[in-house]
N, C-alpha and C. Protein backbone atom coordinates (compact mmCIF):
# COMPACT_ATOMS: atom_id res chain seq x y z
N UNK A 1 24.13 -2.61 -12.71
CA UNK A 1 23.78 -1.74 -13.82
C UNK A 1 24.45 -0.37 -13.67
N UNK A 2 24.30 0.45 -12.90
CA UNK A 2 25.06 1.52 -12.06
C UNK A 2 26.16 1.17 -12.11
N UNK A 3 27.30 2.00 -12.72
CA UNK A 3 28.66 1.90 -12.37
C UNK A 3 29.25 2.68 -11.92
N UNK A 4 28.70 3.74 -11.35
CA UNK A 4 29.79 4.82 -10.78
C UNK A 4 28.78 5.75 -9.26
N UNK A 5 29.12 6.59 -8.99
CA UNK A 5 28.20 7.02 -7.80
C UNK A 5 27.04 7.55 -8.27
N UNK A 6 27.50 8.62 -9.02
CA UNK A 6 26.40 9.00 -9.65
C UNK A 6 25.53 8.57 -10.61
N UNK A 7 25.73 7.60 -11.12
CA UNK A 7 24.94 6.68 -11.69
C UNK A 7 24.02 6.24 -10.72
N UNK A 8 24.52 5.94 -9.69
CA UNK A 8 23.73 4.98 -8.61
C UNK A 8 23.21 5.76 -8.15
N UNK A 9 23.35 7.31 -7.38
CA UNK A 9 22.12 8.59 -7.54
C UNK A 9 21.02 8.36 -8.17
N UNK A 10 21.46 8.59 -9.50
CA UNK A 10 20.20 8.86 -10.42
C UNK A 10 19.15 7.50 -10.65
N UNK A 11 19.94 6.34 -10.10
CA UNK A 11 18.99 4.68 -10.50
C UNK A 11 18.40 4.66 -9.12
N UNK A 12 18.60 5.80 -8.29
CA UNK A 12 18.05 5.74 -6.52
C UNK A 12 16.92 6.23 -6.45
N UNK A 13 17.71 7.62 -7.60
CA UNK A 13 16.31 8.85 -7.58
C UNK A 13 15.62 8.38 -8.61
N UNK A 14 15.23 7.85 -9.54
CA UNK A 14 14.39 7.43 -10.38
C UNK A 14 13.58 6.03 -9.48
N UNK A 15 14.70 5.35 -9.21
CA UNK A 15 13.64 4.06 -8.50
C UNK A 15 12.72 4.69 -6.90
N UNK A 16 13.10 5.94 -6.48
CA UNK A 16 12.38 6.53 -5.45
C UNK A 16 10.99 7.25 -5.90
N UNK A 17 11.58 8.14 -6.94
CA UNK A 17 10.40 8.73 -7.32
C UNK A 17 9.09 7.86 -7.84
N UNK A 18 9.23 6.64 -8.16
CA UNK A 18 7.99 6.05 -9.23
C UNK A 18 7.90 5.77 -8.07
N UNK A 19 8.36 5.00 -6.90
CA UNK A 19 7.88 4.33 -5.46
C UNK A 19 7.16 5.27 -4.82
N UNK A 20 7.62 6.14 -4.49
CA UNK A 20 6.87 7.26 -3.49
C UNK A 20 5.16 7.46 -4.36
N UNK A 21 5.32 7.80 -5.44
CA UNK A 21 4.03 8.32 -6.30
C UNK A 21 3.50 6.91 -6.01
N UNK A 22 3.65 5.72 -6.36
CA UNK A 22 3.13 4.65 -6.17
C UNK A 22 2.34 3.95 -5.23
N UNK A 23 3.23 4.06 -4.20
CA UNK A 23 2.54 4.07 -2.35
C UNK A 23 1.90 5.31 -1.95
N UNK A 24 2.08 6.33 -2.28
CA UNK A 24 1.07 7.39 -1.57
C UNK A 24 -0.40 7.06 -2.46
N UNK A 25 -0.73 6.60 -3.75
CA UNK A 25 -1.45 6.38 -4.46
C UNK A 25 -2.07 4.91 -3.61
N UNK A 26 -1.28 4.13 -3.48
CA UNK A 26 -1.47 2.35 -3.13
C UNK A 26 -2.12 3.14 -1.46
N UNK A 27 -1.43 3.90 -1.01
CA UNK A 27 -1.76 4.04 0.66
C UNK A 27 -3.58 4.99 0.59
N UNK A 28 -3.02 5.66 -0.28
CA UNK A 28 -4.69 6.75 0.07
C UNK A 28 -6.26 5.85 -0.72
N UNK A 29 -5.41 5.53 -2.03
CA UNK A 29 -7.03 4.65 -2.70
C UNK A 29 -6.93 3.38 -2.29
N UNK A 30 -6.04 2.69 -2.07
CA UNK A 30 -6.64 1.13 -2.19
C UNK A 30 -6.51 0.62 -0.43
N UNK A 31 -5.97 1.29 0.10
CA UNK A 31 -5.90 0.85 1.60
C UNK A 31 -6.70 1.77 2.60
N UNK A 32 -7.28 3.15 2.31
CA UNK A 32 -7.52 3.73 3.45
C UNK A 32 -9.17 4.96 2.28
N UNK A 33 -9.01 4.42 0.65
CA UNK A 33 -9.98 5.34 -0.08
C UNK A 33 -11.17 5.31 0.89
N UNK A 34 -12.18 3.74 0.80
CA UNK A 34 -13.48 3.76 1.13
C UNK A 34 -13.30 4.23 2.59
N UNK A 35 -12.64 4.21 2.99
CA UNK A 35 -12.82 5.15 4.86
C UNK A 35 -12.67 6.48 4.63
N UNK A 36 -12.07 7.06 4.14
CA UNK A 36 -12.06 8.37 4.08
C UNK A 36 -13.44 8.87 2.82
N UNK A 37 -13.71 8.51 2.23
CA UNK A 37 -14.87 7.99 1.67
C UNK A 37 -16.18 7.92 2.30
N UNK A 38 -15.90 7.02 3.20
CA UNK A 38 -17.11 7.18 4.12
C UNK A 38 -17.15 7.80 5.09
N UNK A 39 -15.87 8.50 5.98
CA UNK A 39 -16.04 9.83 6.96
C UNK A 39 -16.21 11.03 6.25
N UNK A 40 -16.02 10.92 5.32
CA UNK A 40 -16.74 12.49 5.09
C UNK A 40 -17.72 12.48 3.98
N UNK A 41 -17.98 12.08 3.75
CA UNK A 41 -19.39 11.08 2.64
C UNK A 41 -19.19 11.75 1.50
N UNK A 42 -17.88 11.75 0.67
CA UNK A 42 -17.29 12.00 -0.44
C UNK A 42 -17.53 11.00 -1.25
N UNK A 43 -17.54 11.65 -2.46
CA UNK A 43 -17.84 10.44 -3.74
C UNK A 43 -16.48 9.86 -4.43
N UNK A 44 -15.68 10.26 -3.79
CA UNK A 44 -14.14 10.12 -4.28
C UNK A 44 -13.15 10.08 -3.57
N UNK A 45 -12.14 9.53 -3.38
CA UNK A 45 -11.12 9.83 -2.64
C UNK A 45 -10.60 11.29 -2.77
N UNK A 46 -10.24 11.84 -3.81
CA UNK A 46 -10.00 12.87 -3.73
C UNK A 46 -10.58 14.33 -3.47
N UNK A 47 -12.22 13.81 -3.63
CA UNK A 47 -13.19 14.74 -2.94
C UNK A 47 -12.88 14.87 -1.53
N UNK A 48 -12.64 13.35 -0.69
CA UNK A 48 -12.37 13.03 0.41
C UNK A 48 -11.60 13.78 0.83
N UNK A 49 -10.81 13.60 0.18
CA UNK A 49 -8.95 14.09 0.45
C UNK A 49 -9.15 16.13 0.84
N UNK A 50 -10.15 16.60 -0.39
CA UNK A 50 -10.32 17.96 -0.23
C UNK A 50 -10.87 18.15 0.92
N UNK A 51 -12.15 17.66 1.20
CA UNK A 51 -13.29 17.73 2.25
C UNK A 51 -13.00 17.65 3.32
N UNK A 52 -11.01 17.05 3.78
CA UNK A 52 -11.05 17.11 4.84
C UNK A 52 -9.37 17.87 5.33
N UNK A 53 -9.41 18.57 4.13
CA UNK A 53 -7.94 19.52 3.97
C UNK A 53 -6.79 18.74 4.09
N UNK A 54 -6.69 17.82 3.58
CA UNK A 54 -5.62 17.59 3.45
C UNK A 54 -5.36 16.07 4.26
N UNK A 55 -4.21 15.35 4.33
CA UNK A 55 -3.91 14.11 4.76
C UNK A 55 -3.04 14.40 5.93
N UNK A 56 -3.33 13.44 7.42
CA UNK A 56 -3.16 13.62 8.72
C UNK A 56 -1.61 13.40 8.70
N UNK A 57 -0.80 14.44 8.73
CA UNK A 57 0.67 13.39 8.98
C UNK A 57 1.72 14.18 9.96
N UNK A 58 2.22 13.92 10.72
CA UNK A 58 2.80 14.33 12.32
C UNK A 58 1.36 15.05 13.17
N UNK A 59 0.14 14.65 12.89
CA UNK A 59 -1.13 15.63 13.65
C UNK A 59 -1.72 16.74 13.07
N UNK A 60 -1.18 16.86 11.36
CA UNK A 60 -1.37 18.04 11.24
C UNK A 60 -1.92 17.81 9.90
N UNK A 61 -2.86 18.79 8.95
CA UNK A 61 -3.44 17.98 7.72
C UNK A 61 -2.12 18.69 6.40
N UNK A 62 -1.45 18.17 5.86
CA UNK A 62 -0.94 18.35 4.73
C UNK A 62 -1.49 18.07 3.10
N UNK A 63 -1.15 19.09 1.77
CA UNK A 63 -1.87 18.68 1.03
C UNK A 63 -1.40 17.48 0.88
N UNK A 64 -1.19 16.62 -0.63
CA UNK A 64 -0.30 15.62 -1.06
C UNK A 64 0.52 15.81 -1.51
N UNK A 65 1.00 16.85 -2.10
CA UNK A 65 1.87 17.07 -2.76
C UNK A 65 2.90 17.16 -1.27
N UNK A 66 2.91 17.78 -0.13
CA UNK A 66 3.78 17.80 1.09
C UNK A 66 4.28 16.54 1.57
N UNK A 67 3.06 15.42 1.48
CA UNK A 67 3.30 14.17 1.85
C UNK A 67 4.32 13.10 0.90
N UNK A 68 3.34 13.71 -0.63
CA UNK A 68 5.11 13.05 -1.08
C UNK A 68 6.26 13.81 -1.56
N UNK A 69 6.44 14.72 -1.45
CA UNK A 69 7.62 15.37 -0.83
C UNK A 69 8.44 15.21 0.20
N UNK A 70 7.95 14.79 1.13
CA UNK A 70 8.23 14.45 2.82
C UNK A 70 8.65 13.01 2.71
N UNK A 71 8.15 12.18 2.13
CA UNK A 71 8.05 10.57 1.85
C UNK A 71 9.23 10.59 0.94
N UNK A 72 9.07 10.98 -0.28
CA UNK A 72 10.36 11.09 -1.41
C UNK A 72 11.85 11.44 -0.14
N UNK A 73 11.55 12.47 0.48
CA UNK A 73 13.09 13.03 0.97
C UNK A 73 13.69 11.89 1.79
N UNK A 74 12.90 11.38 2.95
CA UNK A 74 13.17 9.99 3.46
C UNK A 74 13.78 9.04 2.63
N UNK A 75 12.68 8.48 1.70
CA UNK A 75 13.01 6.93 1.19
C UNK A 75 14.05 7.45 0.20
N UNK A 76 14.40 8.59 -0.42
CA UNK A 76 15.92 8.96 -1.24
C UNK A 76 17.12 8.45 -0.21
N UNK A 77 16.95 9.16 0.65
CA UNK A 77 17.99 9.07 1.93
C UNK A 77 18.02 7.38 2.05
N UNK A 78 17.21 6.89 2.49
CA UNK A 78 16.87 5.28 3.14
C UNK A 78 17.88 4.65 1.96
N UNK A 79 17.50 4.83 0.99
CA UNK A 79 17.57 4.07 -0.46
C UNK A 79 19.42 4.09 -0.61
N UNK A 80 19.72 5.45 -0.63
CA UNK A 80 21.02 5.71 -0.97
C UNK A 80 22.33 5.29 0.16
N UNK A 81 21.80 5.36 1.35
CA UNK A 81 22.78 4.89 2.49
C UNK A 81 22.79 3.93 2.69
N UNK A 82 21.20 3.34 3.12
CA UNK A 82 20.72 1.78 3.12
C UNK A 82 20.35 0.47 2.20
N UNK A 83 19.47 1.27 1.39
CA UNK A 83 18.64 0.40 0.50
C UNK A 83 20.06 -0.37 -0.50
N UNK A 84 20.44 0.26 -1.14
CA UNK A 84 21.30 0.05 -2.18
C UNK A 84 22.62 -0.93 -1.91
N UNK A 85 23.30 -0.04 -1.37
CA UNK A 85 24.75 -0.67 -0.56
C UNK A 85 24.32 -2.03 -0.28
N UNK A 86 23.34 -2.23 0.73
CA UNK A 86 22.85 -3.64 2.02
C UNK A 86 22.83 -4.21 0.80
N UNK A 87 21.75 -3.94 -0.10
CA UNK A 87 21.20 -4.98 -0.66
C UNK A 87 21.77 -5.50 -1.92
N UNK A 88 22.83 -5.03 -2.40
CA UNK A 88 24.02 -5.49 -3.21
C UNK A 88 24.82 -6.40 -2.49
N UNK A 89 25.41 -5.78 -1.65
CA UNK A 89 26.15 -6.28 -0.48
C UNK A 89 25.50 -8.36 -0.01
N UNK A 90 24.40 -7.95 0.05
CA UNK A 90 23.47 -9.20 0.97
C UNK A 90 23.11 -10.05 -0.70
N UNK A 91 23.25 -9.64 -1.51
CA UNK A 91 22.63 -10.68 -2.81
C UNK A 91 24.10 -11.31 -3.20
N UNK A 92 25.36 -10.61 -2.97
CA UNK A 92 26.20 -10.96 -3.44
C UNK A 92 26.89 -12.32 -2.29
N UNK A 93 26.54 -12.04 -1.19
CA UNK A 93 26.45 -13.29 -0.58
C UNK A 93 26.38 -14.68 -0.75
N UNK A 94 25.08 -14.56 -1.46
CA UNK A 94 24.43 -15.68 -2.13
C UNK A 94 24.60 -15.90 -3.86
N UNK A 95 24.69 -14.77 -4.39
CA UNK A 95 25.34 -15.22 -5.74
C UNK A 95 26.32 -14.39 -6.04
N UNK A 96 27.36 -15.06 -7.03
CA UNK A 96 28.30 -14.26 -7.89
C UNK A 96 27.77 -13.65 -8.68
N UNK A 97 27.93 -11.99 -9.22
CA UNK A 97 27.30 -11.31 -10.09
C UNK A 97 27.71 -12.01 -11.75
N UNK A 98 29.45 -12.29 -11.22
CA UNK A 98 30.20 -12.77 -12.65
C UNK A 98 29.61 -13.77 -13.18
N UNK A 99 29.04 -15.11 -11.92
CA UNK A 99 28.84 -16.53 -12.68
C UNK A 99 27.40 -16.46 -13.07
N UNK A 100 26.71 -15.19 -12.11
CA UNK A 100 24.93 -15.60 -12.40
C UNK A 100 23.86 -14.83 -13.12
N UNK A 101 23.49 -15.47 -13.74
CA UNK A 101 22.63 -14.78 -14.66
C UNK A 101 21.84 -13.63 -14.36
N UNK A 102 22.33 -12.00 -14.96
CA UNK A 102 21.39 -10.71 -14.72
C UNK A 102 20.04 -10.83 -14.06
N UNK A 103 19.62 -11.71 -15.10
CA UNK A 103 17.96 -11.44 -14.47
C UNK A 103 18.32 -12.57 -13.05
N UNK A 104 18.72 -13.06 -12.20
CA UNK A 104 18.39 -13.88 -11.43
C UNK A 104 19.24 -12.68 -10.14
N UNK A 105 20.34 -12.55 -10.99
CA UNK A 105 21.12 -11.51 -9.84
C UNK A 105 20.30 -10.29 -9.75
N UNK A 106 19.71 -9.93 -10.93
CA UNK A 106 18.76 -8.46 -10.15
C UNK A 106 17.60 -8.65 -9.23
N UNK A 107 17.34 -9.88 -9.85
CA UNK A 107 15.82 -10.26 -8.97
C UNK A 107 16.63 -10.36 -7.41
N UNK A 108 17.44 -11.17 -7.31
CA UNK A 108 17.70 -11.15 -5.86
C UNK A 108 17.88 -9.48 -5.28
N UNK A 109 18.70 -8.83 -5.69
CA UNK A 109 18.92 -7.68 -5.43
C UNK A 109 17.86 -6.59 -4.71
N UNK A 110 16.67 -6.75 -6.00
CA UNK A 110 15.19 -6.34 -6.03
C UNK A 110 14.38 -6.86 -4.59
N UNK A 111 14.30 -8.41 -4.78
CA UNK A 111 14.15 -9.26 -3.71
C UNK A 111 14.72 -8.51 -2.15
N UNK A 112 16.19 -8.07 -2.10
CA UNK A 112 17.06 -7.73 -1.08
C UNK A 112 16.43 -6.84 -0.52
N UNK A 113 16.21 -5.51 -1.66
CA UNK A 113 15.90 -4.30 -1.35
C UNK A 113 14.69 -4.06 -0.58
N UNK A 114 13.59 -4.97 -1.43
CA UNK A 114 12.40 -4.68 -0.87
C UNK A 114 12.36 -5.42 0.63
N UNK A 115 12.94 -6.48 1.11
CA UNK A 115 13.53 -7.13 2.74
C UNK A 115 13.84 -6.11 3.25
N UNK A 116 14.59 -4.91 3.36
CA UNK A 116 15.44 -3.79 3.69
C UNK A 116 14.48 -2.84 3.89
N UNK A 117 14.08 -2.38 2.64
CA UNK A 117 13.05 -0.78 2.61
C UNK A 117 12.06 -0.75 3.48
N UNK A 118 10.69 -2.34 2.58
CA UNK A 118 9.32 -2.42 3.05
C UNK A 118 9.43 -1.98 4.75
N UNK A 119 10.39 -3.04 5.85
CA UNK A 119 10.17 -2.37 7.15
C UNK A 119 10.39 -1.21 7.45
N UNK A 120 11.27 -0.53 7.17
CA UNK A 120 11.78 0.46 7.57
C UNK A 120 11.18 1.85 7.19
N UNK A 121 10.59 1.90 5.45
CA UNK A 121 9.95 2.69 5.44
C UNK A 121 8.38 2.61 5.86
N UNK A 122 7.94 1.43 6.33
CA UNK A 122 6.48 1.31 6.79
C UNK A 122 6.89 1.68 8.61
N UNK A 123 7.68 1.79 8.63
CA UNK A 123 8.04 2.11 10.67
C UNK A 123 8.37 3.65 10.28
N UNK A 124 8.46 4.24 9.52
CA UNK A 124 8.69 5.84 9.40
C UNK A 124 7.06 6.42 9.09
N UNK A 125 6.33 5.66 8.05
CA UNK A 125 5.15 5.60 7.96
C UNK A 125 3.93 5.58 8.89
N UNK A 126 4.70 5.12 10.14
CA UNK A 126 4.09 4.75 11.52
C UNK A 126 4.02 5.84 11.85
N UNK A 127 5.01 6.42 12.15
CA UNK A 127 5.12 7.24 12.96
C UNK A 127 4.66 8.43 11.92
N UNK A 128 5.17 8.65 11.03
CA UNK A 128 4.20 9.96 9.87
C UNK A 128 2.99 9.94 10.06
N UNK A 129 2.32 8.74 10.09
CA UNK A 129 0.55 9.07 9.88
C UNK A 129 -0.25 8.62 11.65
N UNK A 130 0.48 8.58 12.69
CA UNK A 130 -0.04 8.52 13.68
C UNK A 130 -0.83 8.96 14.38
N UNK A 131 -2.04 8.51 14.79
CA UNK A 131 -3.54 9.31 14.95
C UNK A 131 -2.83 9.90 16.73
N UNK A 132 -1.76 11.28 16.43
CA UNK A 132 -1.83 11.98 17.63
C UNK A 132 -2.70 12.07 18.21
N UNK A 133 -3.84 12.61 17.48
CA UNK A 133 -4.97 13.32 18.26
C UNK A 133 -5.76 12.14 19.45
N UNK A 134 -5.61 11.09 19.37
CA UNK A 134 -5.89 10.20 20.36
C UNK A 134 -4.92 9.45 21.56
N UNK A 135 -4.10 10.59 21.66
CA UNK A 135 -2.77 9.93 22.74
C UNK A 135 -1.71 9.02 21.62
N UNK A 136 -0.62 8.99 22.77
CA UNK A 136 0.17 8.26 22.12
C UNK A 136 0.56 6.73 23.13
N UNK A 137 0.79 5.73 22.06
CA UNK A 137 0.65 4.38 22.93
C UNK A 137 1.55 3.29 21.77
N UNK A 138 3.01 3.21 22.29
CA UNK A 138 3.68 2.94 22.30
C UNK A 138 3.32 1.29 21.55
N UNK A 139 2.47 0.56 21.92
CA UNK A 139 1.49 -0.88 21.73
C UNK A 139 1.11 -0.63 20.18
N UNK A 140 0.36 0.55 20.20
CA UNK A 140 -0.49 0.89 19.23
C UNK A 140 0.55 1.49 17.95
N UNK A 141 1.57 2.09 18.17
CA UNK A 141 2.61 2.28 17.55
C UNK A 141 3.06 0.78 16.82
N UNK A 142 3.08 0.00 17.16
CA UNK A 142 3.48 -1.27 17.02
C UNK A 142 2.49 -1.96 16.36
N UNK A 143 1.73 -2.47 16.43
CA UNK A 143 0.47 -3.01 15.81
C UNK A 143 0.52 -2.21 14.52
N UNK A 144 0.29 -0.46 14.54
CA UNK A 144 -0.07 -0.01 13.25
C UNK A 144 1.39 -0.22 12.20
N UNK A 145 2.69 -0.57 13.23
CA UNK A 145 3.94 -0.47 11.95
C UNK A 145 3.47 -1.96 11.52
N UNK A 146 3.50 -3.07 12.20
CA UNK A 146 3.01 -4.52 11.63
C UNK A 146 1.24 -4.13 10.90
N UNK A 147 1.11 -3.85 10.61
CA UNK A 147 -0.60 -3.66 9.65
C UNK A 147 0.17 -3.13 8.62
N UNK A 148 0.70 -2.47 8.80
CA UNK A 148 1.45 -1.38 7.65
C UNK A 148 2.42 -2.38 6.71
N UNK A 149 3.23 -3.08 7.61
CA UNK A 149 4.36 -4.32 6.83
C UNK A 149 3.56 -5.32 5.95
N UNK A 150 2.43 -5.80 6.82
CA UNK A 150 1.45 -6.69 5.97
C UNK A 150 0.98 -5.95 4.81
N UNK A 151 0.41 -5.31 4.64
CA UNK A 151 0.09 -4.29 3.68
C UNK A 151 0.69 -4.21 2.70
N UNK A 152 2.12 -3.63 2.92
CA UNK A 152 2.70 -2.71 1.91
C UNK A 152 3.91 -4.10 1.43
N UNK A 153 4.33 -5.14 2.10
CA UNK A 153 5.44 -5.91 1.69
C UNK A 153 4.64 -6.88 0.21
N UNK A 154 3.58 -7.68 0.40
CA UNK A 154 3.06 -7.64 -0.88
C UNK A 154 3.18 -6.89 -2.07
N UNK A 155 2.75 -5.43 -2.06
CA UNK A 155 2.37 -4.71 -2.95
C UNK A 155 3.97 -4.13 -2.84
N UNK A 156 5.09 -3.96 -2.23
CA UNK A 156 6.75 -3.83 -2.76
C UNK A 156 7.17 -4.85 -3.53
N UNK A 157 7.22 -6.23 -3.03
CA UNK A 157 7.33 -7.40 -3.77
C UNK A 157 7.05 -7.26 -5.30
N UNK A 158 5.76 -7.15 -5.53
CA UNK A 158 5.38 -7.54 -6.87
C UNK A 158 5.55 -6.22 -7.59
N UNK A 159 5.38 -4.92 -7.53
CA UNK A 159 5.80 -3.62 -7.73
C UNK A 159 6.75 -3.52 -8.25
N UNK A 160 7.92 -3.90 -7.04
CA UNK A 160 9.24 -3.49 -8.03
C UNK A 160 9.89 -4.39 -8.56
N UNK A 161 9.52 -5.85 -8.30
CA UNK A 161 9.66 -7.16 -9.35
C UNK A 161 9.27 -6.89 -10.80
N UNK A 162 8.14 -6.67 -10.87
CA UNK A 162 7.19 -6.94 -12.39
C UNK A 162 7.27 -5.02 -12.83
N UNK A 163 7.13 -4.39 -12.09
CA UNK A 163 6.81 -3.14 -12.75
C UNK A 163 7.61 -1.94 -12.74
N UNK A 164 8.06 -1.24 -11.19
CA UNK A 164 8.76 -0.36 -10.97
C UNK A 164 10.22 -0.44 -11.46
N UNK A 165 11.08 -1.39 -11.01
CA UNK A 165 12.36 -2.02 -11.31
C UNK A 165 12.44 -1.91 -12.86
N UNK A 166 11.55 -3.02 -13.82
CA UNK A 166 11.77 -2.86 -15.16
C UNK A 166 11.65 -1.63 -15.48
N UNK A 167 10.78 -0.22 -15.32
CA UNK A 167 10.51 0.54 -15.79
C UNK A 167 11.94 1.55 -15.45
N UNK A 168 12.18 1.65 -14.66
CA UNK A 168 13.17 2.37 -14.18
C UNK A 168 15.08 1.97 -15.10
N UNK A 169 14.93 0.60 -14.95
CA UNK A 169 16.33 -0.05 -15.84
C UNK A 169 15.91 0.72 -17.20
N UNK A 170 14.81 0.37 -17.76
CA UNK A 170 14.32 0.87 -18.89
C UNK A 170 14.84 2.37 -19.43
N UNK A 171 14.12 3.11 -18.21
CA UNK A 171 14.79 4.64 -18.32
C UNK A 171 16.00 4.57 -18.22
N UNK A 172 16.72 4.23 -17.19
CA UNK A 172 18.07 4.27 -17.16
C UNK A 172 19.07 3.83 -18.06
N UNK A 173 18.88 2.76 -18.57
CA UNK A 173 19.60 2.45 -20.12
C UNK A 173 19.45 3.70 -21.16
N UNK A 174 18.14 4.12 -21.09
CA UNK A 174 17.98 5.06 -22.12
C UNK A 174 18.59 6.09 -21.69
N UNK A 175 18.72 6.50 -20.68
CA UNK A 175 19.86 7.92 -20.53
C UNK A 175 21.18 7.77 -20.11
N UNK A 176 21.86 6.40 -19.94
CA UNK A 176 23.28 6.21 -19.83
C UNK A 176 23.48 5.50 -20.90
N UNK A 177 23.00 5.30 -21.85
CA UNK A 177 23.29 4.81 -23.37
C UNK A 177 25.02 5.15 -23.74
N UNK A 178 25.41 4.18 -24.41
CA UNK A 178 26.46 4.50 -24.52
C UNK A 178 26.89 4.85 -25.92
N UNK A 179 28.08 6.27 -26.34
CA UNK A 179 27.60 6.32 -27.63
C UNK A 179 27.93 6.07 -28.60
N UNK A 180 28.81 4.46 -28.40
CA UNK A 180 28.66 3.53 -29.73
C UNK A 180 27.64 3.19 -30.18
N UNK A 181 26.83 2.57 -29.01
CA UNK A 181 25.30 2.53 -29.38
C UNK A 181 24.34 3.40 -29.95
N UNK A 182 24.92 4.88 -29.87
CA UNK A 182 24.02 5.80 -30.61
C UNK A 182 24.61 5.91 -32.00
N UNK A 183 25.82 6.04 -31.87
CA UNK A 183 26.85 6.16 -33.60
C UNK A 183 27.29 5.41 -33.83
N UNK A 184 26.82 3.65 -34.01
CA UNK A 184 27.78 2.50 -34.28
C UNK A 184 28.27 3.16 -35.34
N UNK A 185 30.14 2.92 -35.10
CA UNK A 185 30.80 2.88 -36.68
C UNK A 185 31.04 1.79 -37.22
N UNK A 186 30.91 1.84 -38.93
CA UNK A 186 31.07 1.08 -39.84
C UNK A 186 32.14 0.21 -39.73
């Protein structure tokens, strides 16, 4: 879809930004709300979230807005060196873009990406939200990046299959429109 660099920028930074807002949302309410919920006997996650200044990340409490800021700057980077390139690269392996049908070649692509990202940004994730304050243990490092892969590779899968991906092509057609398509002539 992307044909030029900067094209592929802006289909990086658009497919980063809905991801980041997505998982910090998927990570604080649906994987970790009712605990933080119940340590500080908040009626809300985000009561939670206040009640206890902020979210734990290198040992230290940040608001959210820092965390996805911090998360966005990573997975931009991840996306644009790694994510993208590999996973063009690795779909084209297996299919010709020329002989195979868009939707089957993006899905693989999509498919690729999320193989690529899900570990890598759940092992940065590891290490971002690591309960310093209880030593550090190398074991335990490990266990929490595999809890984290289980977790989050589901909810990448179907995310940017069914929802993130379409929404993003969506935008992106609409602002690289081309402008026959805006002024067909007669």
């Amino acid at each position: 879809m992307p044909s030029n660099q900067f094209q592929r920028m802006v289909f990086a930074f658009l497919t980063v930004l809905v991801t980041v807002h997505a998982y910090v949302f998927y990570s604080l309410y649906v994987i970790n709300g009712s605990t933080l919920m119940q340590v500080t006997g908040a009626d809300s996650v985000i009561h939670a979230i206040n009640a206890q200044g902020g979210i734990s990340m290198f040992g230290k409490m940040l608001p959210i807005w820092a965390i996805v800021l911090i998360e966005f700057i990573f997975a931009y980077g991840l996306e644009c060196i790694m994510g993208s390139p590999c996973s063009f690269k690795l779909a084209c392996k297996n299919f010709n873009p020329a002989e195979t049908h868009p939707v089957i070649f993006e899905s693989a692509v999509i498919c690729t990406t999320v193989g690529l990202m899900c570990p890598v940004m759940s092992f940065l994730a590891t290490w971002f939200y690591y309960p310093y304050y209880a030593g550090f243990n190398i074991f335990t490092l490990l266990a929490n990046w595999m809890k984290l892969v289980c977790f989050n590779l589901p909810f990448a899968f179907f995310t940017q299959l069914f929802f993130i991906q379409p929404l993003v092509r969506t935008v992106f057609k609409f602002l690289f429109r081309k402008k026959n398509e805006k002024n067909p002539s007669f």
